[in-house]
Every structure is written in C-alpha cells, then in structure tokens.
Protein backbone atom coordinates (compact mmCIF):
# COMPACT_ATOMS: atom_id res chain seq x y z
CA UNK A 1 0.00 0.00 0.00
CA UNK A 2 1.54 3.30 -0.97
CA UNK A 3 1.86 6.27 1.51
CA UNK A 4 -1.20 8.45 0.57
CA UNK A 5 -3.47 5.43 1.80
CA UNK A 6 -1.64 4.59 5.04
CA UNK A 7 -1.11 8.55 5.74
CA UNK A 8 -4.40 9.88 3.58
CA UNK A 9 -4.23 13.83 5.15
CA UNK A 10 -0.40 13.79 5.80
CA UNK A 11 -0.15 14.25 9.46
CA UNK A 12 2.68 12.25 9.57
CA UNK A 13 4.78 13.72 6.83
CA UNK A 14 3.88 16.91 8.21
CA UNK A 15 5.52 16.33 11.17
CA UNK A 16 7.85 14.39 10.34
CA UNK A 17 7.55 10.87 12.48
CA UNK A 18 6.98 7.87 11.53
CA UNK A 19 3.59 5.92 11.82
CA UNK A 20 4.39 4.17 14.77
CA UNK A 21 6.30 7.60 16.86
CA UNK A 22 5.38 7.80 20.14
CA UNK A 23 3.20 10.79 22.19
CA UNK A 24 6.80 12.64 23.08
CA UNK A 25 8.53 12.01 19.80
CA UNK A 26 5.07 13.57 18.46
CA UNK A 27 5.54 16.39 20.92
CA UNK A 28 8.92 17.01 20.06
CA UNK A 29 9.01 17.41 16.52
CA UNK A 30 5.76 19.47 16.53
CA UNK A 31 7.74 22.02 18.98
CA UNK A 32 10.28 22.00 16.58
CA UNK A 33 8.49 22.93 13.62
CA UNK A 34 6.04 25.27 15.92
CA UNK A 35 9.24 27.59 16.71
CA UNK A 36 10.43 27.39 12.67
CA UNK A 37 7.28 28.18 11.41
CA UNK A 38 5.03 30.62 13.99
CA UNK A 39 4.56 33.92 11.72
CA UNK A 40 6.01 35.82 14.40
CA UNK A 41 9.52 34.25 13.76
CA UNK A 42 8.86 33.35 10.12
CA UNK A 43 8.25 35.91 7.64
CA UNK A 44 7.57 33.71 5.20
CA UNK A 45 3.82 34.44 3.11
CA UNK A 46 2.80 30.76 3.86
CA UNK A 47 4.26 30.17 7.22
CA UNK A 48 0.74 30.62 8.81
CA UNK A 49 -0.34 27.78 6.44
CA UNK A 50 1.80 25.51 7.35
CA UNK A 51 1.86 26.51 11.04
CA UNK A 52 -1.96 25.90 10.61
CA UNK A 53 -1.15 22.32 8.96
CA UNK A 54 1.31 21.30 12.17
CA UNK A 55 -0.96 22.35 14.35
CA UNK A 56 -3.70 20.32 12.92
CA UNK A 57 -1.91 17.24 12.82
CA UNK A 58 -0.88 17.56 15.77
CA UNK A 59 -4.31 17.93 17.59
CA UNK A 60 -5.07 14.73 15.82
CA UNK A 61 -2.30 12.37 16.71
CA UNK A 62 -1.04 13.59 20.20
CA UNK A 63 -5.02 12.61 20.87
CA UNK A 64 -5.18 8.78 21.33
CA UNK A 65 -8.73 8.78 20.49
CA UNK A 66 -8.41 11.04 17.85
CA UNK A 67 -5.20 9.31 16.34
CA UNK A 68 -6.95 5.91 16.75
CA UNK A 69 -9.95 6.97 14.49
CA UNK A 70 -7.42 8.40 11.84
CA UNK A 71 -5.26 5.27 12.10
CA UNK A 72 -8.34 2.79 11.83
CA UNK A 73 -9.28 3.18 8.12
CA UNK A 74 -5.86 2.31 6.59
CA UNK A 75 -4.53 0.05 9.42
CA UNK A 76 -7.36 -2.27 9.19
CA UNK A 77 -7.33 -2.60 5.27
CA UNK A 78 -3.38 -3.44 5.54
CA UNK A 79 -4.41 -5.87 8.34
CA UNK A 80 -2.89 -4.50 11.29
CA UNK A 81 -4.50 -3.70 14.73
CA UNK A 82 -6.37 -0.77 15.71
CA UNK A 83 -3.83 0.44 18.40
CA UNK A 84 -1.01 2.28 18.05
CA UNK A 85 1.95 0.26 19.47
CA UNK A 86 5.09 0.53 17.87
CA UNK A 87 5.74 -3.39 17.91
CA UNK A 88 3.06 -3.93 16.30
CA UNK A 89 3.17 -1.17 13.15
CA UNK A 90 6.28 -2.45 12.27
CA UNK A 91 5.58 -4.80 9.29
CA UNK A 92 7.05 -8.29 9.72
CA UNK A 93 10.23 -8.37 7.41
CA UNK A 94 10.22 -10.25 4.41
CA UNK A 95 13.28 -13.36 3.55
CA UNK A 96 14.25 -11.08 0.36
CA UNK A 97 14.98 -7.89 2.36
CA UNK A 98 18.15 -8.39 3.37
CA UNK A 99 19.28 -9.47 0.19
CA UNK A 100 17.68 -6.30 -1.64
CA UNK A 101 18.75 -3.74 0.98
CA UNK A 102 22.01 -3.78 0.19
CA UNK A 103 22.17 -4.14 -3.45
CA UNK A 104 19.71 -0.96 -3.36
CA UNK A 105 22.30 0.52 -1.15
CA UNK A 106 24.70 0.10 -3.36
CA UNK A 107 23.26 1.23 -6.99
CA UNK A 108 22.60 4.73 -4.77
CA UNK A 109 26.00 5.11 -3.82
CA UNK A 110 27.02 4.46 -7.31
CA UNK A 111 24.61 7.10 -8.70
CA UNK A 112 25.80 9.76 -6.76
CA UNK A 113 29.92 8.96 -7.23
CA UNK A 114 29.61 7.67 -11.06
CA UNK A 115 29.06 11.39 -12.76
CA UNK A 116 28.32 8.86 -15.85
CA UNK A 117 24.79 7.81 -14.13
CA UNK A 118 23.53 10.65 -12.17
CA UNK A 119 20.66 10.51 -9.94
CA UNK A 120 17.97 11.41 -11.91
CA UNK A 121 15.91 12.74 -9.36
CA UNK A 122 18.51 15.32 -8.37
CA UNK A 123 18.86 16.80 -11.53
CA UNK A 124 17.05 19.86 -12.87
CA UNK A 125 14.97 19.41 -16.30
CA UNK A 126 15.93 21.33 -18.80
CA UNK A 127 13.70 23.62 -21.48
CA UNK A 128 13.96 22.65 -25.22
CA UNK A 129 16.54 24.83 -25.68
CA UNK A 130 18.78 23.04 -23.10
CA UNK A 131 18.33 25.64 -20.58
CA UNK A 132 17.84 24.89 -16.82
CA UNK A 133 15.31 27.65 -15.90
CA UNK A 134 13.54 28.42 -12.32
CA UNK A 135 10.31 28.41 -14.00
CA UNK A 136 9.64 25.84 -16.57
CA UNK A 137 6.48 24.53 -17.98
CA UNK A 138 4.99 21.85 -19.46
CA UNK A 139 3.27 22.87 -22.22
CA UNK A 140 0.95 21.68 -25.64
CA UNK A 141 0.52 24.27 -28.36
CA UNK A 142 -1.90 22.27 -31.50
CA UNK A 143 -1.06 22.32 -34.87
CA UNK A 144 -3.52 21.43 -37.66
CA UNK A 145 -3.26 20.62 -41.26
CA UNK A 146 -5.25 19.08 -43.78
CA UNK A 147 -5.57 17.38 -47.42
CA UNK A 148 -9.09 17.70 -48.44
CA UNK A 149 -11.12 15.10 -46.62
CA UNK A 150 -8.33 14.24 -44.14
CA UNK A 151 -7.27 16.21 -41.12
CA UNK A 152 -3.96 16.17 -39.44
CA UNK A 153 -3.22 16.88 -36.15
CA UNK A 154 -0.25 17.50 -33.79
CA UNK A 155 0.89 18.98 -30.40
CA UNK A 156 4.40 20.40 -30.20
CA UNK A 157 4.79 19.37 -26.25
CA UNK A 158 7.42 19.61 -23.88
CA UNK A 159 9.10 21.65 -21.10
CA UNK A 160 9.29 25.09 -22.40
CA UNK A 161 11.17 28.54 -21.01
CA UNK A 162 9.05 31.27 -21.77
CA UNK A 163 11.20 32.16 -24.56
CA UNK A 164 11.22 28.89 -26.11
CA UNK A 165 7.16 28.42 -25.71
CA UNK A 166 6.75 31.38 -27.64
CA UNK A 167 8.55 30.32 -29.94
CA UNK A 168 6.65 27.12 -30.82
CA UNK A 169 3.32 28.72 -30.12
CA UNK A 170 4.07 30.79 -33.46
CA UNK A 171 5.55 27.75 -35.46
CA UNK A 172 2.11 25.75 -34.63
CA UNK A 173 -0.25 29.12 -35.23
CA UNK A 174 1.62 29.28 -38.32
CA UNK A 175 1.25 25.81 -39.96
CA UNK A 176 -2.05 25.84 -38.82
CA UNK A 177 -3.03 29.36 -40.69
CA UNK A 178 -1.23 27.82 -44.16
CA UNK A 179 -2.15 24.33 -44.05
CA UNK A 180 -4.80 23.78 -41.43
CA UNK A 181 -7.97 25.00 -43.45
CA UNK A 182 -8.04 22.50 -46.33
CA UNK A 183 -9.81 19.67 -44.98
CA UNK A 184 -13.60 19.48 -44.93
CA UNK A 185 -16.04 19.56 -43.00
CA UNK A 186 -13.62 19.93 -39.90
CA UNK A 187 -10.75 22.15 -40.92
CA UNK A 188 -11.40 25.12 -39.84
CA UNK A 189 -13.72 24.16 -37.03
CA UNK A 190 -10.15 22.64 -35.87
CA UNK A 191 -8.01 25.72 -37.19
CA UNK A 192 -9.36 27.88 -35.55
CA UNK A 193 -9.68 25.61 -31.81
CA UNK A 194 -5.82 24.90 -32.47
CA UNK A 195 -5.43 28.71 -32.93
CA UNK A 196 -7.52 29.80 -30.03
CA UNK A 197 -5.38 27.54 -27.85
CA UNK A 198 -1.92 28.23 -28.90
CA UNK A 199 -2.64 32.20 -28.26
CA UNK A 200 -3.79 31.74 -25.21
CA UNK A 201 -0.26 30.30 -24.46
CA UNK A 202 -1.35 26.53 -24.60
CA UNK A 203 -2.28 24.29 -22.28
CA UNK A 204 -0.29 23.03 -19.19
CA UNK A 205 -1.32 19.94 -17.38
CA UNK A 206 -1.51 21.03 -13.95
CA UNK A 207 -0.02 17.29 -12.36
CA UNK A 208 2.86 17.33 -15.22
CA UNK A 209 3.60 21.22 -13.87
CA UNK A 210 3.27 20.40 -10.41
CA UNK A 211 6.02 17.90 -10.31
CA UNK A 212 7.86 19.29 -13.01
CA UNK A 213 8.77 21.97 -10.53
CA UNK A 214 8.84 19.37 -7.55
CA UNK A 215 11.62 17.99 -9.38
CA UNK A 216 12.78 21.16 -10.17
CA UNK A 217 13.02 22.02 -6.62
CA UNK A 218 14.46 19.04 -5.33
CA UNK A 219 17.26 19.73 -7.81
CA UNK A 220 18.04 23.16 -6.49
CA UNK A 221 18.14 21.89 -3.12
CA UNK A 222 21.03 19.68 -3.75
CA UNK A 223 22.42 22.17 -5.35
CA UNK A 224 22.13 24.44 -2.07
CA UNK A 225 20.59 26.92 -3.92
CA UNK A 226 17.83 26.94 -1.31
CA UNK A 227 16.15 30.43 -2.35
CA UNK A 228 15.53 29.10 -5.77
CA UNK A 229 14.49 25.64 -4.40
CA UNK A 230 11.86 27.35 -2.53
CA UNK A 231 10.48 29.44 -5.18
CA UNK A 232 10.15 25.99 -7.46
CA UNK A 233 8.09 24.74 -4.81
CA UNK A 234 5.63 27.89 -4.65
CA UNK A 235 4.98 27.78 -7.94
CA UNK A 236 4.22 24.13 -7.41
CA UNK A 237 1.31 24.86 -5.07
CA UNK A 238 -0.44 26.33 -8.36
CA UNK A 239 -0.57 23.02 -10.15
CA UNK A 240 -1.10 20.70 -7.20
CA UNK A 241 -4.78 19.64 -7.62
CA UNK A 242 -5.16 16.37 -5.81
CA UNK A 243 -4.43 15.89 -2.08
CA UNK A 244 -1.20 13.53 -2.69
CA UNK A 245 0.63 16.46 -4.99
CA UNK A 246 -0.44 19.22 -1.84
CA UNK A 247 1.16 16.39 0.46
CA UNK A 248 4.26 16.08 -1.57
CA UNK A 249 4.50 19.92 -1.97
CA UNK A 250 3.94 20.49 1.83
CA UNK A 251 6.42 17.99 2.84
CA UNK A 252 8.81 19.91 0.26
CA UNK A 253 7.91 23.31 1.77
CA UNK A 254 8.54 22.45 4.95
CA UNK A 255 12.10 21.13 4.45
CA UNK A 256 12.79 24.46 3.24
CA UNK A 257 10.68 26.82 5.46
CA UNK A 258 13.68 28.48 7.14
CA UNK A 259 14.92 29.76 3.60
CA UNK A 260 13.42 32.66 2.06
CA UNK A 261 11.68 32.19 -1.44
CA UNK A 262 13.92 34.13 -4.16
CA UNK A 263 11.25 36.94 -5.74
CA UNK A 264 11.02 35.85 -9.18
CA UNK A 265 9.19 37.87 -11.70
CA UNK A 266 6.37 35.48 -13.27
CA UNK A 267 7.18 35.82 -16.75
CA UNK A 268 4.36 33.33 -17.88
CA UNK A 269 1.62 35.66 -16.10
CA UNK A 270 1.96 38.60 -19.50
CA UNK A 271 0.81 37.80 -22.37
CA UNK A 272 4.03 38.60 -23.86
CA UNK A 273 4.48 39.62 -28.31
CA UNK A 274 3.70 35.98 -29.61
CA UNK A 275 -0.17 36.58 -29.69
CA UNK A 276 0.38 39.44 -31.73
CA UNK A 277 2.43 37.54 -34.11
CA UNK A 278 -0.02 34.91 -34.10
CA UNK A 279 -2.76 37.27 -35.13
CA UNK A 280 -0.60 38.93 -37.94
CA UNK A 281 -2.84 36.67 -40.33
CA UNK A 282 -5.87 37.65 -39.27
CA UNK A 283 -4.65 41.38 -39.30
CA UNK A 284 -3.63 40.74 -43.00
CA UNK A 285 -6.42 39.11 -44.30
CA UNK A 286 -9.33 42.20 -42.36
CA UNK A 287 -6.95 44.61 -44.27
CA UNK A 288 -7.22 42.64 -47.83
CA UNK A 289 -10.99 42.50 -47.50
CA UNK A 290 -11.39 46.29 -46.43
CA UNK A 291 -9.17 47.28 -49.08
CA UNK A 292 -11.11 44.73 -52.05
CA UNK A 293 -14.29 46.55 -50.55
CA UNK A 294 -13.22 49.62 -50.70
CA UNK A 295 -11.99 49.43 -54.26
CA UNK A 296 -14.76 47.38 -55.75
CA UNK A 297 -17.48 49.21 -54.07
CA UNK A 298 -19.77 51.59 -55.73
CA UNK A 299 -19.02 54.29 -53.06
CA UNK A 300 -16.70 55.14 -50.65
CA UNK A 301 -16.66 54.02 -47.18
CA UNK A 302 -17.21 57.78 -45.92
CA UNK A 303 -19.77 58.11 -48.10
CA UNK A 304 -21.53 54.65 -47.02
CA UNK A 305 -21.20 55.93 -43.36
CA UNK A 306 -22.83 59.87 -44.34
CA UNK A 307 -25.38 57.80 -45.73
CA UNK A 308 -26.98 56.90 -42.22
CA UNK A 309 -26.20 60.78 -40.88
CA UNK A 310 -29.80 62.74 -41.27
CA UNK A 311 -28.33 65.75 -42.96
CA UNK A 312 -29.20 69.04 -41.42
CA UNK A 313 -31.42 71.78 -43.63
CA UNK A 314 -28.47 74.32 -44.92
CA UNK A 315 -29.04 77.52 -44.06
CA UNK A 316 -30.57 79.98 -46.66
CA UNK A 317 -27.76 82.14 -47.54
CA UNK A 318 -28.67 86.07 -47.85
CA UNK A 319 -29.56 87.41 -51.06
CA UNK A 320 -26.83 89.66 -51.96
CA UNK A 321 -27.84 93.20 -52.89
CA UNK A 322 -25.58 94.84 -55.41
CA UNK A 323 -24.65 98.23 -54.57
CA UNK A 324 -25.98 101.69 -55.63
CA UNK A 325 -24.17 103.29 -58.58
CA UNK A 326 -22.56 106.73 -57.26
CA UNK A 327 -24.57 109.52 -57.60
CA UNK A 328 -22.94 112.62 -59.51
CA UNK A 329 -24.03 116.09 -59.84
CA UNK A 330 -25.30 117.45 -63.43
CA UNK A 331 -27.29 114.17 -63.96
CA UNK A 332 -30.96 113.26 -64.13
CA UNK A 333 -32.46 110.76 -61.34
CA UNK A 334 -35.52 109.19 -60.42
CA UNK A 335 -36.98 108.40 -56.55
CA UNK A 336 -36.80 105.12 -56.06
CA UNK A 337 -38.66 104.51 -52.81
CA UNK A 338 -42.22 105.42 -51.54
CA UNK A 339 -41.61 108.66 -49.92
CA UNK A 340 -38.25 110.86 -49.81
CA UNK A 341 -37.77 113.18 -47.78
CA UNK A 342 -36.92 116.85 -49.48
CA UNK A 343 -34.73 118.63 -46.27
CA UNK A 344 -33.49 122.42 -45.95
CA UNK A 345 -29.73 121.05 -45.49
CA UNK A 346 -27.44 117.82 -45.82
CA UNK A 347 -27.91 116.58 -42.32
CA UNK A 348 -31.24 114.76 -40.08
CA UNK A 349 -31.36 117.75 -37.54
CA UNK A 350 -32.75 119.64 -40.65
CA UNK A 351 -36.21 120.50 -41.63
CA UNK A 352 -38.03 118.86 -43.93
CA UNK A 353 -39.69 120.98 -46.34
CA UNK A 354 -41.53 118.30 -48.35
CA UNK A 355 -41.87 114.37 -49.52
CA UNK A 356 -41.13 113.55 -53.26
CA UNK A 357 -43.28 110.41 -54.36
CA UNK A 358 -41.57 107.54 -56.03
CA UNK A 359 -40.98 108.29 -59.71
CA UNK A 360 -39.89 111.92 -59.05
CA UNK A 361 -37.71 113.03 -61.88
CA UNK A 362 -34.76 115.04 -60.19
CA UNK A 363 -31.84 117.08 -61.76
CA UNK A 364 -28.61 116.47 -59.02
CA UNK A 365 -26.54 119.96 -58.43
CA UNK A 366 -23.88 118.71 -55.93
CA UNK A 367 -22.95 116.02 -53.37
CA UNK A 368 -21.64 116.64 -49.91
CA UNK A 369 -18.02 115.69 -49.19
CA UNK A 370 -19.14 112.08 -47.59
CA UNK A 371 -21.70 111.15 -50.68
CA UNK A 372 -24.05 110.55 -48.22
CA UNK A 373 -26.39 113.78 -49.26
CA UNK A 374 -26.80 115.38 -52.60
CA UNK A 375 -28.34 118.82 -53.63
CA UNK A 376 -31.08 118.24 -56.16
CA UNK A 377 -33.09 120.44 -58.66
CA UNK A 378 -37.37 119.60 -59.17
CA UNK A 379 -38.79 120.73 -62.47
CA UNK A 380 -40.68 123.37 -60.65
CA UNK A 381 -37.08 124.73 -59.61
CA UNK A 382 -37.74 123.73 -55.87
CA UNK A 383 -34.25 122.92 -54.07
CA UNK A 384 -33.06 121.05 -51.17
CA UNK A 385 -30.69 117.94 -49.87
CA UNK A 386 -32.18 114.14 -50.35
CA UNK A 387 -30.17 111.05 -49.45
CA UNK A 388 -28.21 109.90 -52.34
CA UNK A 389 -29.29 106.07 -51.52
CA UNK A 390 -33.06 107.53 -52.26
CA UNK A 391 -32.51 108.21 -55.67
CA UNK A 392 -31.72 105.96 -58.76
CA UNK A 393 -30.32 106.31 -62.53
CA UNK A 394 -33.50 104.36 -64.07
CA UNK A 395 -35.85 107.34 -64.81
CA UNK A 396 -39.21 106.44 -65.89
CA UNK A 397 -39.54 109.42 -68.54
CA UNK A 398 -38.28 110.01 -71.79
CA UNK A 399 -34.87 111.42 -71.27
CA UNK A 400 -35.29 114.59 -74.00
CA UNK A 401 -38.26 115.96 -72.22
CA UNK A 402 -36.52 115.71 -68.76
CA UNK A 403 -33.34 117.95 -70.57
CA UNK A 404 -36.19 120.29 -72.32
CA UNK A 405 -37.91 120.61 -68.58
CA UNK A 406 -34.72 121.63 -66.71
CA UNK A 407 -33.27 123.12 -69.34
CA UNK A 408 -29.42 123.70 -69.72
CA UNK A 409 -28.98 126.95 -68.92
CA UNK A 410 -31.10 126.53 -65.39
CA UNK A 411 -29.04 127.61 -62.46
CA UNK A 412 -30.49 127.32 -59.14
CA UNK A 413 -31.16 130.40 -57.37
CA UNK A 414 -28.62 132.67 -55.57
CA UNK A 415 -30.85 133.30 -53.00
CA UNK A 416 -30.75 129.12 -52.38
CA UNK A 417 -27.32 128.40 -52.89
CA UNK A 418 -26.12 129.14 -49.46
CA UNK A 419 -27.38 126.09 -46.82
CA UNK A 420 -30.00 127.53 -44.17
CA UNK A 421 -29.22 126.74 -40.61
CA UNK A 422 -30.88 123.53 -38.79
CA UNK A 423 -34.02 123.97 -37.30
C-alpha cells in the first residue's frame, strides 16, 4: 500500500515521524516545527499555512482517540490492529529484504559517485533549448493541417522557457493558418480551436507542472541553492490539484521553510508579443478585405457611413444686394422709394420741407463731401438735400423731355445756394 493510503491527510509527513512515533517524539518534533514556522519568527507568506497544517496534525495524533480513528481506516485494510503500538506497526520483514537492501544501497552510492549515471531525481529538467530555468512549464501548443477530406493533427509538447514556448506557439499558429484549413467539414472548425489555444499560451497539465517543478526544486536543493528551491516549490502549489501532490509539496515546503523564497518575476503571467504575431494573419487578411471593398465598391466608405447621418437643412444664404451706382451732380435721377424726404440742409437735424413720391424726376446739383447727401433740382425749380441712396439712374420718362424741362442753362437760385441753418 503506498503512503497516501496509510497517511491519507499527511499528518505524519507533516511532522515528520513515523507511523508508529510515540506521544513525546510527536511532541517534540511538533515544537520543533512550531518555533520554525510561527509567523512571528517566520516571515515567510505561507508560514501561517503551514503553522496551521502542524498544528492540525498535531491535535489529531497527540489525541489517542483522535489518532486511533485516523489510524483505523488504513490500518485495518493493511491488516494490522487498531492500536497504536510501535511493535506492532512495524511490518514483519520479508526473507528477500536483506538481500535487496544492500544491493539498493549500493546502486545509490554508485549514482551519486559515477558522474556517468547521475541521480535522476537530483537533476534539474531542462527547457527545449537546453536551458535549466527556475520556472519551466509543461506545455501543448496544437497544430492542424489538412488534405481535403483528411485532417492532421499534432501537439508540439514539452518543457518550455518562456522564450522557447513562444517560440513554438508561433511555429504551430503558423502551420495551422497555411495548411490547417483544407480539410472538410472539420478544418477550420479545428483551425481555428488549435489557434484559439496556442494564443492563449497553450495548455499546461496542472499534475505534469506540479512535479515538473517538484523535481525542479528538489534539484536546487542539492544544489544548495535553497532560495531558488523554494520558489520551485511555490509555484508548485499552483498546479497541485489532488491531495497527494499538496502532500508532496507540503512535505517539500517544509524542508525548506527556514529559507526565504527568491522573488522571481512570473514571466508566464503577461501575455508577452507571440499573440500578436499569431494574429498577424488575421490582421492581413481584415486589411485585404477592407481594401477589395473599398476598391470594388460603388461608393466610398465615408460616403456609405454619411449615408446613415440625417443631414441638417443648410441655411438659406442672404440674397446679396448689389450696390448703388454713385450719384454725380449734373445728372438726371428718379426716386426710387415710396416717400423721400426733401430737407433744408445735408444733415437729419434739418427741416423737412416736403416728400417727393416715387418716380420723381430730379436734376442732381452737388454732393456733400461724404456722398451721403446730394443737392437736387425739381422741375418746378424747388431745391433742397435728399439722401443719395433715395434716388436711382433708371428714370421712368423720356430722357429729352426731362433735358427740355430743366433746361441747360437753369441755375439754381442765388438766393438758395447758401445752406440755411438747422431747425
């Protein structure tokens, strides 16, 4: 029977006795490993967890009735007693023992002097590359390809550096964008699963990871690079799913509790460039089509989008006016609006000595210096000052009989010439 079903919660390993120790050698070692791992002396982030562990087993098997009931399940299917007496937990030794003791002795001894057959459990696995790294990983990126009506499939696996898994994430996402569409009906159900896999960094088997970095840490340790040992054994924790991994990687914690972990950037936890290499394709293949559409389409793409914009009611722009023609003296014009009023002098504050109806035919004298008032002549010989913008060069009359009615040699009156003062 192996030691997760004689031992099923790890009490024992976690205290480090054997299944027969006795209530002091219990005692002792848990005082022992109390004082390593209470977070007041330990600063380590999972000391209370595994001060928390000791202390349970501990309240379990210093407890005779409590250590009985733990004992009873597993001692009873190996066939031993109930109780808990060191003669009689001590299986009865086998005739081959002795002979196989030794011999195991022996091939040990030789695998740690021979350097030509190490001990493979001390040493550290390497990445693809041939790297040893603190944080390697077990990892299967999918590759695809197809021939018509067969599909083809692959996983690039092994222990992988971050570097290196990067690195065959692309080669897969790239095999599988040429080749792995061609085969119907799954192909590019499978393409794209492959693809969706390898960008999310591919998948890791959480018992290969968890003692891939067991191992891992039990390498570093006999190196006596503790720290490093430590950290291995942390990132172990992540993977261990079942209870006998979390037993292993307890009893592996504990052995190095009293060393600090080595803080070790998680370069698996970023997403890293590969995805965006691995989506390069995609990126191509959005800009072909845009640019197809674009060219091949009856309008443009602005236009397409205006389209779907309610356009606002432009404004009605203001009717331009064109400008008077100047006004100059010795010429004949007409009144061009309803009423104008006939002043005394060029200026409002003057009086107003009468209102000329639209049509008036009127002979202009002189202007004022500003061209905003004019002197003007009626055909009755009646002076004054009108605004210049009042009058206009289209005269409704025939142009001889307005010449005959003022007359050439018409001068306007001394007596007028000089401008009265404002009322």
């Amino acid at each position: 029977m192996n030691s997760a079903a004689k031992d099923p919660k790890g009490y024992y390993i976690t205290l480090g006795v054997g299944e027969d120790a006795t209530t002091d050698e219990i005692k002792s070692a848990f005082r022992a490993k109390a004082k390593r791992l209470h977070p007041d002396h330990n600063p380590s982030p999972i000391a209370a967890k595994q001060f928390h562990r000791v202390h349970s087993a501990y309240e379990t098997l210093s407890d005779p009735l409590k250590r009985a009931a733990y004992d009873r399940g597993w001692r009873t299917v190996s066939g031993g007693g109930g109780d808990n007496v060191k003669s009689e937990a001590k299986p009865s030794p086998k005739p081959e023992t002795p002979k196989r003791e030794p011999q195991r002795e022996e091939k040990n001894a030789r695998s740690a002097t021979d350097p030509a057959k190490p001990n493979i459990g001390e040493q550290p696995a390497t990445c693809a590359c041939g790297k040893i790294t603190a944080q390697p990983r077990y990892v299967v990126f999918d590759m695809v390809w197809g021939r018509v009506n067969k599909l083809h499939r692959r996983g690039l696996a092994a222990v992988y550096c971050r570097t290196c898994g990067d690195r065959a994430a692309i080669k897969a996402s790239m095999v599988t964008w040429l080749a792995g569409w061609w085969s119907w009906p799954n192909g590019p159900r499978e393409t794209v699963k492959a693809l969706l896999n390898n960008v999310r960094g591919g998948r890791k088997p959480p018992e290969r990871n968890a003692r891939l970095l067991i191992r891992q840490s039990r390498a570093f340790r006999a190196r006596g690079d503790m720290q490093l040992a430590r950290a291995c054994a942390e990132q172990a924790l992540q993977f261990a799913t079942n209870a006998a991994l979390r037993r292993e990687v307890d009893s592996l914690l504990l052995s190095l509790s009293s060393f600090p972990a080595r803080d070790i950037k998680d370069r698996w936890a970023e997403p890293g460039w590969a995805p965006f290499l691995q989506l390069a394709p995609l990126g191509v293949l959005v800009l072909a089509l845009s640019m197809t559409a674009t060219m091949t389409a009856p309008m443009s793409l602005v236009d397409y989008a205006k389209s779907f914009i309610p356009q606002s009611t432009p404004a009605i722009a203001p009717i331009a006016v064109a400008p008077m023609p100047e006004v100059r003296s010795g010429r004949i014009y007409g009144v061009r609006v309803e009423a104008l009023a006939l002043k005394t002098g060029p200026g409002e504050a003057y009086r107003v000595s009468t209102l000329l109806k639209k049509g008036t035919v009127v002979l202009v004298t002189e202007q004022d210096p500003g061209g905003r008032w004019v002197r003007i002549l009626l055909s009755d010989e009646t002076t004054g000052f009108v605004e210049a913008k009042g009058l206009t060069p289209d005269v409704d009359v025939d142009a001889l009989n307005a010449l005959t009615t003022f007359g050439s040699e018409k001068t306007v009156p001394q007596e007028q010439t000089e401008v009265p003062d404002p009322i």
